[in-house]
PDB file of N, CA and C in Angstrom:
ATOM      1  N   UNK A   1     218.958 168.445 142.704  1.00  0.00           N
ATOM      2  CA  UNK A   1     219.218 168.867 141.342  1.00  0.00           C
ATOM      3  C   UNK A   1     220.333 169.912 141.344  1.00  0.00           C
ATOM      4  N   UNK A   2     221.401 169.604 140.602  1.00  0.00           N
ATOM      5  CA  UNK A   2     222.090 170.599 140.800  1.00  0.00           C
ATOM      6  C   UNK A   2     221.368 171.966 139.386  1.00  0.00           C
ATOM      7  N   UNK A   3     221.945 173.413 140.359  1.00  0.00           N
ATOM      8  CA  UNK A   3     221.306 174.467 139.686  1.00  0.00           C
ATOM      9  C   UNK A   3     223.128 175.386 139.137  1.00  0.00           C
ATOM     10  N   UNK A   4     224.000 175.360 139.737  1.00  0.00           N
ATOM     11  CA  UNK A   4     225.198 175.610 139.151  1.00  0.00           C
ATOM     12  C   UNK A   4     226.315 174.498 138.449  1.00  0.00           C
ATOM     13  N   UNK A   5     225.990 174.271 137.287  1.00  0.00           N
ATOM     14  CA  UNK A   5     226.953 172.735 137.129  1.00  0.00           C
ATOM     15  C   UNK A   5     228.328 173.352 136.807  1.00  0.00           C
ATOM     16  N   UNK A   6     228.860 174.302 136.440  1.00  0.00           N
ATOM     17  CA  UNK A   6     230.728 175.016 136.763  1.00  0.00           C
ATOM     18  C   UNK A   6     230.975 174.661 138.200  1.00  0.00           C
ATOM     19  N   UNK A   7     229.972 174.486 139.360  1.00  0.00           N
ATOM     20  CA  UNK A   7     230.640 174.949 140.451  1.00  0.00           C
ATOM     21  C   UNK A   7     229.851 173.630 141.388  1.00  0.00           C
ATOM     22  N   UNK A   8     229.713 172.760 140.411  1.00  0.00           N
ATOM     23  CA  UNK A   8     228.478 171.665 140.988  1.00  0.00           C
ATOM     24  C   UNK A   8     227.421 171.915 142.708  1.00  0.00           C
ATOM     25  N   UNK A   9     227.124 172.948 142.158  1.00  0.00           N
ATOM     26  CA  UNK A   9     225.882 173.196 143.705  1.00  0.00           C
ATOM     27  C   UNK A   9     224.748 173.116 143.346  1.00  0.00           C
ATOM     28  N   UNK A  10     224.060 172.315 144.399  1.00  0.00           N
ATOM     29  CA  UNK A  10     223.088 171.864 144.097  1.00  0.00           C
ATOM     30  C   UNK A  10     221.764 173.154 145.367  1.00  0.00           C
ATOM     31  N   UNK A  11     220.776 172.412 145.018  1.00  0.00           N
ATOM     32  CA  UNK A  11     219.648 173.229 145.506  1.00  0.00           C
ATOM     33  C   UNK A  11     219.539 173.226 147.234  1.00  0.00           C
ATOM     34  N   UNK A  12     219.981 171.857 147.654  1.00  0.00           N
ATOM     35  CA  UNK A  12     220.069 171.716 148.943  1.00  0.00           C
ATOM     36  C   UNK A  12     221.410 172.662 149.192  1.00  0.00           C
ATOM     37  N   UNK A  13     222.252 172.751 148.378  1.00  0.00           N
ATOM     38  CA  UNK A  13     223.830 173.585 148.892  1.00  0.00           C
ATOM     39  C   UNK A  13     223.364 174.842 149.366  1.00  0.00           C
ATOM     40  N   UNK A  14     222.248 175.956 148.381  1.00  0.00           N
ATOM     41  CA  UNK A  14     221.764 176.677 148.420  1.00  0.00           C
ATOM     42  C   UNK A  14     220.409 176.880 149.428  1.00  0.00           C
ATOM     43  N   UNK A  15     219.984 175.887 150.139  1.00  0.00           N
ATOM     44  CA  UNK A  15     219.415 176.010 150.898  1.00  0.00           C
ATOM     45  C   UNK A  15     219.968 175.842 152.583  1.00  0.00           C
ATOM     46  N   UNK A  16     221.072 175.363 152.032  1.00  0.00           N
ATOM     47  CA  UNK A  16     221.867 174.745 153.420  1.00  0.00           C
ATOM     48  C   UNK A  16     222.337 176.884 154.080  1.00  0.00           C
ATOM     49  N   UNK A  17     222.939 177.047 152.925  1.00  0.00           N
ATOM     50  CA  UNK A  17     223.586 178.533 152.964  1.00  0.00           C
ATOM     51  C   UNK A  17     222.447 179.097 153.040  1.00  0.00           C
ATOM     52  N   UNK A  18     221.607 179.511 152.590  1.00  0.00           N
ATOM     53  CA  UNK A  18     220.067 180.390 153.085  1.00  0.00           C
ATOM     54  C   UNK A  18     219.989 180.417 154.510  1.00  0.00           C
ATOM     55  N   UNK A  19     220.249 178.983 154.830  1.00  0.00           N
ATOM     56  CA  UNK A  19     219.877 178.630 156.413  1.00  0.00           C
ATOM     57  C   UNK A  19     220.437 179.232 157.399  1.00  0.00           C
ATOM     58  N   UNK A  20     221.929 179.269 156.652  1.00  0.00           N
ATOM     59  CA  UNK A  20     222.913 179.866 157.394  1.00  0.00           C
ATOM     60  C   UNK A  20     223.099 181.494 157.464  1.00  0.00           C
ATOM     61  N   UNK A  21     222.680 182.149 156.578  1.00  0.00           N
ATOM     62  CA  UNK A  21     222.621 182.982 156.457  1.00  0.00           C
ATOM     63  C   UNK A  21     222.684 183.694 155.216  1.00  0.00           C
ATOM     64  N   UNK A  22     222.897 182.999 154.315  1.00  0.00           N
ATOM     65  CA  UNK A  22     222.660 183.954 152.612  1.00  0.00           C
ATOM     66  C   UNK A  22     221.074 184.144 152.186  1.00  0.00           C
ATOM     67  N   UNK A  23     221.389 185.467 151.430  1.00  0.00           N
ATOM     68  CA  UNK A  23     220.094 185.956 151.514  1.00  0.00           C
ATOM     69  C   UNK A  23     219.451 186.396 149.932  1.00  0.00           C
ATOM     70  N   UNK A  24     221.056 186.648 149.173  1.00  0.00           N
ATOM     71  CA  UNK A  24     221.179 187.543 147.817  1.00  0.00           C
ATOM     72  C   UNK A  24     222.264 186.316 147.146  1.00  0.00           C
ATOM     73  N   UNK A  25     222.091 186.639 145.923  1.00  0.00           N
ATOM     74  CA  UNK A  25     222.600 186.026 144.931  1.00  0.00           C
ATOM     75  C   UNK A  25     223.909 186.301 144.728  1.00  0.00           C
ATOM     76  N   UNK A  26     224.792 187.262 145.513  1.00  0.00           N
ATOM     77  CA  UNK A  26     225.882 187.979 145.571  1.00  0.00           C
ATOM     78  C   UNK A  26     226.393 187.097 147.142  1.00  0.00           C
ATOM     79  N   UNK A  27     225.400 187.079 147.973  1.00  0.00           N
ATOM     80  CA  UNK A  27     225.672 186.216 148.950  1.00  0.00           C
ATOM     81  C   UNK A  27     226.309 184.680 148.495  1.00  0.00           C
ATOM     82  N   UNK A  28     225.100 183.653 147.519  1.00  0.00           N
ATOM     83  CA  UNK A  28     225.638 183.021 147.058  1.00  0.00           C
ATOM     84  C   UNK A  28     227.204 182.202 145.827  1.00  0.00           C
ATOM     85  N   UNK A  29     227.163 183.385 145.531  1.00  0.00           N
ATOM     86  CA  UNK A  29     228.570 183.389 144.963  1.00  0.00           C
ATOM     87  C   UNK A  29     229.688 184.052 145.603  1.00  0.00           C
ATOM     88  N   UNK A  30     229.810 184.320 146.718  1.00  0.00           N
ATOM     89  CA  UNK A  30     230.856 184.711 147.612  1.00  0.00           C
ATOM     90  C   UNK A  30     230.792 183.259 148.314  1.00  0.00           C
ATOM     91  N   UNK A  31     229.913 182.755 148.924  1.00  0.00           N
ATOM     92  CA  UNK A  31     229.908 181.309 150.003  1.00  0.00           C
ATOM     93  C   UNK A  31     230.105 180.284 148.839  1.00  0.00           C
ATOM     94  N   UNK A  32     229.706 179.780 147.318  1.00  0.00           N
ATOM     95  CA  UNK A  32     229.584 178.873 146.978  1.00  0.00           C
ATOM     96  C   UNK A  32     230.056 178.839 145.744  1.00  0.00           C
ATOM     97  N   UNK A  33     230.478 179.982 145.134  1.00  0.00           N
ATOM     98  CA  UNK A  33     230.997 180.371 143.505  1.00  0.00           C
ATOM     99  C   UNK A  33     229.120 179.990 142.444  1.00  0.00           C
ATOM    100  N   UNK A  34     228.480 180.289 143.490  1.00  0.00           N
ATOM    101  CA  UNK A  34     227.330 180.554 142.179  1.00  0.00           C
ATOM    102  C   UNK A  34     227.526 181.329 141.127  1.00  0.00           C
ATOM    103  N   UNK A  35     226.795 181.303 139.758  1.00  0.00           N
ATOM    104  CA  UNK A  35     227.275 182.348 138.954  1.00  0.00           C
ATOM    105  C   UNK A  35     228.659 182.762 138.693  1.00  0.00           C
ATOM    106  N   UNK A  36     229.224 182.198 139.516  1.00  0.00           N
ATOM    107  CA  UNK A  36     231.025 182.958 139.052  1.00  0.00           C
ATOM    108  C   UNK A  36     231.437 182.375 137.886  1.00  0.00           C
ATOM    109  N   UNK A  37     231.235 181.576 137.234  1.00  0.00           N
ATOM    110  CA  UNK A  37     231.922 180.500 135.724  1.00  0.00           C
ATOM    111  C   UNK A  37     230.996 181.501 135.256  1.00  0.00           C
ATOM    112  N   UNK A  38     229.966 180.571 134.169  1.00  0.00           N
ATOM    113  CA  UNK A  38     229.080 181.289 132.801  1.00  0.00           C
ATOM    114  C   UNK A  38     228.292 182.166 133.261  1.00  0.00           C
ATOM    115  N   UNK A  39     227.321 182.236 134.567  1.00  0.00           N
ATOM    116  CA  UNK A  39     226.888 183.119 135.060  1.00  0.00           C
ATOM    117  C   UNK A  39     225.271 182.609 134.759  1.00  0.00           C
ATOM    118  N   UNK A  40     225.220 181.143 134.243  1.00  0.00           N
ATOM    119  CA  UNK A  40     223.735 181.155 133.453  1.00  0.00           C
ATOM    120  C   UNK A  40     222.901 180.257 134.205  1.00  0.00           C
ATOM    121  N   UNK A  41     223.202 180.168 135.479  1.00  0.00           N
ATOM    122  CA  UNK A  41     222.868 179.704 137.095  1.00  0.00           C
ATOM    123  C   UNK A  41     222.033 180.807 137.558  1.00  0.00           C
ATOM    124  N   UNK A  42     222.506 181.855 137.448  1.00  0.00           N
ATOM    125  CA  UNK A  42     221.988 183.284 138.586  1.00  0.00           C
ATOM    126  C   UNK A  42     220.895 182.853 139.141  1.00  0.00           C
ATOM    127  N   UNK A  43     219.723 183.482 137.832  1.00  0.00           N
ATOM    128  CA  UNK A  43     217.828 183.223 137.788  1.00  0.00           C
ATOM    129  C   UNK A  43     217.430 182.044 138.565  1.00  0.00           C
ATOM    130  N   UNK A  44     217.781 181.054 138.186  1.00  0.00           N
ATOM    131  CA  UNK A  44     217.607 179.701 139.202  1.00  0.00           C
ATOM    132  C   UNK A  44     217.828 179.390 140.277  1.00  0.00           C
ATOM    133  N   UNK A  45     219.421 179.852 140.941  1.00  0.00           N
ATOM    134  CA  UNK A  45     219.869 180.169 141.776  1.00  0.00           C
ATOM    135  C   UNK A  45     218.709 181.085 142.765  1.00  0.00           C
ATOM    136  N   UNK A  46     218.708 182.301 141.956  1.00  0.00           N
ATOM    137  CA  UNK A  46     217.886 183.421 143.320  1.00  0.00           C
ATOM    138  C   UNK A  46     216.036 182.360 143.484  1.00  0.00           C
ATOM    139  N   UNK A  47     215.540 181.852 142.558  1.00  0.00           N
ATOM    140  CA  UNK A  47     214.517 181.083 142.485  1.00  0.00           C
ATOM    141  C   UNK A  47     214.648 180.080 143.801  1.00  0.00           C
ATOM    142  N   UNK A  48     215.672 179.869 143.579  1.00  0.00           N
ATOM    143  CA  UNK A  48     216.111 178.910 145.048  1.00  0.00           C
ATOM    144  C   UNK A  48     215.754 179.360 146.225  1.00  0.00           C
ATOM    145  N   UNK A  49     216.680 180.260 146.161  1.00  0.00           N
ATOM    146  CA  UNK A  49     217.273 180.868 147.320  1.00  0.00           C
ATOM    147  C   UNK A  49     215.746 181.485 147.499  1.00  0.00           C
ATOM    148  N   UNK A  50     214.758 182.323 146.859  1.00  0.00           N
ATOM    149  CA  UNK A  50     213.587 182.868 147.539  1.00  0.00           C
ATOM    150  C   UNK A  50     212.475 181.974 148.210  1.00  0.00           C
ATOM    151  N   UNK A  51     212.724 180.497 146.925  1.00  0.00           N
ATOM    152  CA  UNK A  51     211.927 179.322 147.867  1.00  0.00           C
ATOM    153  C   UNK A  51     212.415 179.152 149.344  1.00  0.00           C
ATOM    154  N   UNK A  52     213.366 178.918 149.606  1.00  0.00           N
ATOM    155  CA  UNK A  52     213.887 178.757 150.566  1.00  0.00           C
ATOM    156  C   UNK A  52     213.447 179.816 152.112  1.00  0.00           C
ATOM    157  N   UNK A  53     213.046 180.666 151.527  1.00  0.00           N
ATOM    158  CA  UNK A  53     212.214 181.747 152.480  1.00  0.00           C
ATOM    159  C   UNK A  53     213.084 182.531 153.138  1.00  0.00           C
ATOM    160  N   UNK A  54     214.432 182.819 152.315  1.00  0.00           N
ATOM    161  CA  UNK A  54     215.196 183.977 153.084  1.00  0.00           C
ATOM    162  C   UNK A  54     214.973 185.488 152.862  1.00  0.00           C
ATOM    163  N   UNK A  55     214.668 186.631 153.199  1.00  0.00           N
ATOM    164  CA  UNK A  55     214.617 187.333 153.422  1.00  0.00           C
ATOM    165  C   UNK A  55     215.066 188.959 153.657  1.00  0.00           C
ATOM    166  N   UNK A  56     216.205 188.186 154.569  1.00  0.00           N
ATOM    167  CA  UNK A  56     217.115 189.382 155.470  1.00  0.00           C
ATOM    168  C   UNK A  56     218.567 189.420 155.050  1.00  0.00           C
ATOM    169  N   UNK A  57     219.463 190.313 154.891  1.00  0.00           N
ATOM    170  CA  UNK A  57     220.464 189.718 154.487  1.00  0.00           C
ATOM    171  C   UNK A  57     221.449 189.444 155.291  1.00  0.00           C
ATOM    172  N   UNK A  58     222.484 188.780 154.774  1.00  0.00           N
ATOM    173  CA  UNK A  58     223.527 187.899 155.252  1.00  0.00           C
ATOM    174  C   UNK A  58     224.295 188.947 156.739  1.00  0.00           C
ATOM    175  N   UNK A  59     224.192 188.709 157.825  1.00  0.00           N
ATOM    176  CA  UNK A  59     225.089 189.018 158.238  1.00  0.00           C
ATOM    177  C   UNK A  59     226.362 189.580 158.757  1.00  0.00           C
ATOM    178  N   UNK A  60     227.175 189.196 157.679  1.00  0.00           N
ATOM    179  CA  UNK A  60     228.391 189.562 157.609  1.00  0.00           C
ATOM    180  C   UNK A  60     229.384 189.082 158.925  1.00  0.00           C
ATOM    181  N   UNK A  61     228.690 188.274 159.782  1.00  0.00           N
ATOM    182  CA  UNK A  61     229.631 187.922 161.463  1.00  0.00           C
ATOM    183  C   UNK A  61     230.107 186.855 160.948  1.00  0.00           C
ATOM    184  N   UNK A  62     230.685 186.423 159.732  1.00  0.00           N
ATOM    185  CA  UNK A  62     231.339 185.609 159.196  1.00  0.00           C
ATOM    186  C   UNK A  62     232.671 185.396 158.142  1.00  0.00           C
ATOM    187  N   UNK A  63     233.586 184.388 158.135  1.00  0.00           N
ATOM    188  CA  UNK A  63     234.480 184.642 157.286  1.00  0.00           C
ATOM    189  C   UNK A  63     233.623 183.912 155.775  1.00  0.00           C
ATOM    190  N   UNK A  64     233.819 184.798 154.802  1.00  0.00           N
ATOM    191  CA  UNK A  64     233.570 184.743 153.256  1.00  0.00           C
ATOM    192  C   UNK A  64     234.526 183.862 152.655  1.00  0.00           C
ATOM    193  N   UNK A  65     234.626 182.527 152.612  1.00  0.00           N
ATOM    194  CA  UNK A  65     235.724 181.713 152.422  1.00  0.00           C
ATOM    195  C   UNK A  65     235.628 181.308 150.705  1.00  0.00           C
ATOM    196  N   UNK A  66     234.697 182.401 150.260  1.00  0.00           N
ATOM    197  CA  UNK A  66     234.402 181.765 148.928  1.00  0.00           C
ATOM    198  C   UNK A  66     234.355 180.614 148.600  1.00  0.00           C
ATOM    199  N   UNK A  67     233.971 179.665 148.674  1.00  0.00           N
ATOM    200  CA  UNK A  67     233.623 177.898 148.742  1.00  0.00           C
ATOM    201  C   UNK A  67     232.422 177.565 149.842  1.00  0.00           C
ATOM    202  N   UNK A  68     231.786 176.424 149.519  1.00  0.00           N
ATOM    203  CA  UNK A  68     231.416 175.498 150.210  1.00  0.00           C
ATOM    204  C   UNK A  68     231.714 175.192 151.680  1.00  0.00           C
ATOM    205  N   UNK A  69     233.265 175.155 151.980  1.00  0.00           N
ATOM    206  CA  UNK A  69     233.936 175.074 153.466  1.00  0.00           C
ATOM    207  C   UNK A  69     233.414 176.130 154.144  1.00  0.00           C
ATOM    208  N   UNK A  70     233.087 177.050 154.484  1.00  0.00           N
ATOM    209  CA  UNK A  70     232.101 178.141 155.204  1.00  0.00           C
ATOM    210  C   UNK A  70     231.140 177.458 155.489  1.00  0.00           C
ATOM    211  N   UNK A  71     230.469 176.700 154.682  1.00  0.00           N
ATOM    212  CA  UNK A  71     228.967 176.107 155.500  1.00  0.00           C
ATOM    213  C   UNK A  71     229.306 174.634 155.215  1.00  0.00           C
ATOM    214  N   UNK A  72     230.283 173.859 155.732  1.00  0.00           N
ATOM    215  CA  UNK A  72     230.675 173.071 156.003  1.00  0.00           C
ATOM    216  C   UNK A  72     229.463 171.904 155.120  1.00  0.00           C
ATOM    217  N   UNK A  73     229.487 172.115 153.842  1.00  0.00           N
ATOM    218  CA  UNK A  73     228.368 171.145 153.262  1.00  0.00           C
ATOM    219  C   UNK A  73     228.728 170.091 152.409  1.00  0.00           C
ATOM    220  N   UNK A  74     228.391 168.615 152.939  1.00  0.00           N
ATOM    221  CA  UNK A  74     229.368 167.817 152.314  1.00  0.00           C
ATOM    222  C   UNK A  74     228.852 167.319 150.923  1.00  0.00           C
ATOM    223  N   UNK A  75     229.092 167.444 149.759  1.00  0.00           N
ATOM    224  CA  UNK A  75     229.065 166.914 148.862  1.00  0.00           C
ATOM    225  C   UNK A  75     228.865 165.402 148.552  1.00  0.00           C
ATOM    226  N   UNK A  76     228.985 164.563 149.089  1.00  0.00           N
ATOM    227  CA  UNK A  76     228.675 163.306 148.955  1.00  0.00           C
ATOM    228  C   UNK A  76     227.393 161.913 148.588  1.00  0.00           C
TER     229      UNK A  76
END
């Protein structure tokens, strides 16, 4: 299901990135442009992202490529 339709990401996109290391909803819109268009994704978005059972936050031993290409997730 997608949960950002400006930035078409879907729930698996957001779980793929959890996996990888996003943790915050600020995480997700730096890796995937969540929330960056209308912003009316967020709530659903972090709903995701807490199902998903992340926790800890991101890292940072990574480049922030703002997109999808960071966690190499194919759309198809």
């Amino acid at each position: 299901m997608y949960i950002c339709i400006c930035n078409a990401v879907t729930e698996r996109d957001i779980c793929v990135a959890a996996a990888r290391g996003a943790a915050t909803i600020d995480d997700l819109t730096m890796h995937l442009g969540v929330g960056a268009g209308c912003g009316a994704c967020r709530e659903g978005a972090e709903a995701v992202l807490k199902h998903c059972g992340r926790t800890t936050p991101c890292d940072g031993k990574h480049t922030h490529a703002g997109d999808s290409t960071h966690y190499a997730i194919s759309r198809a």
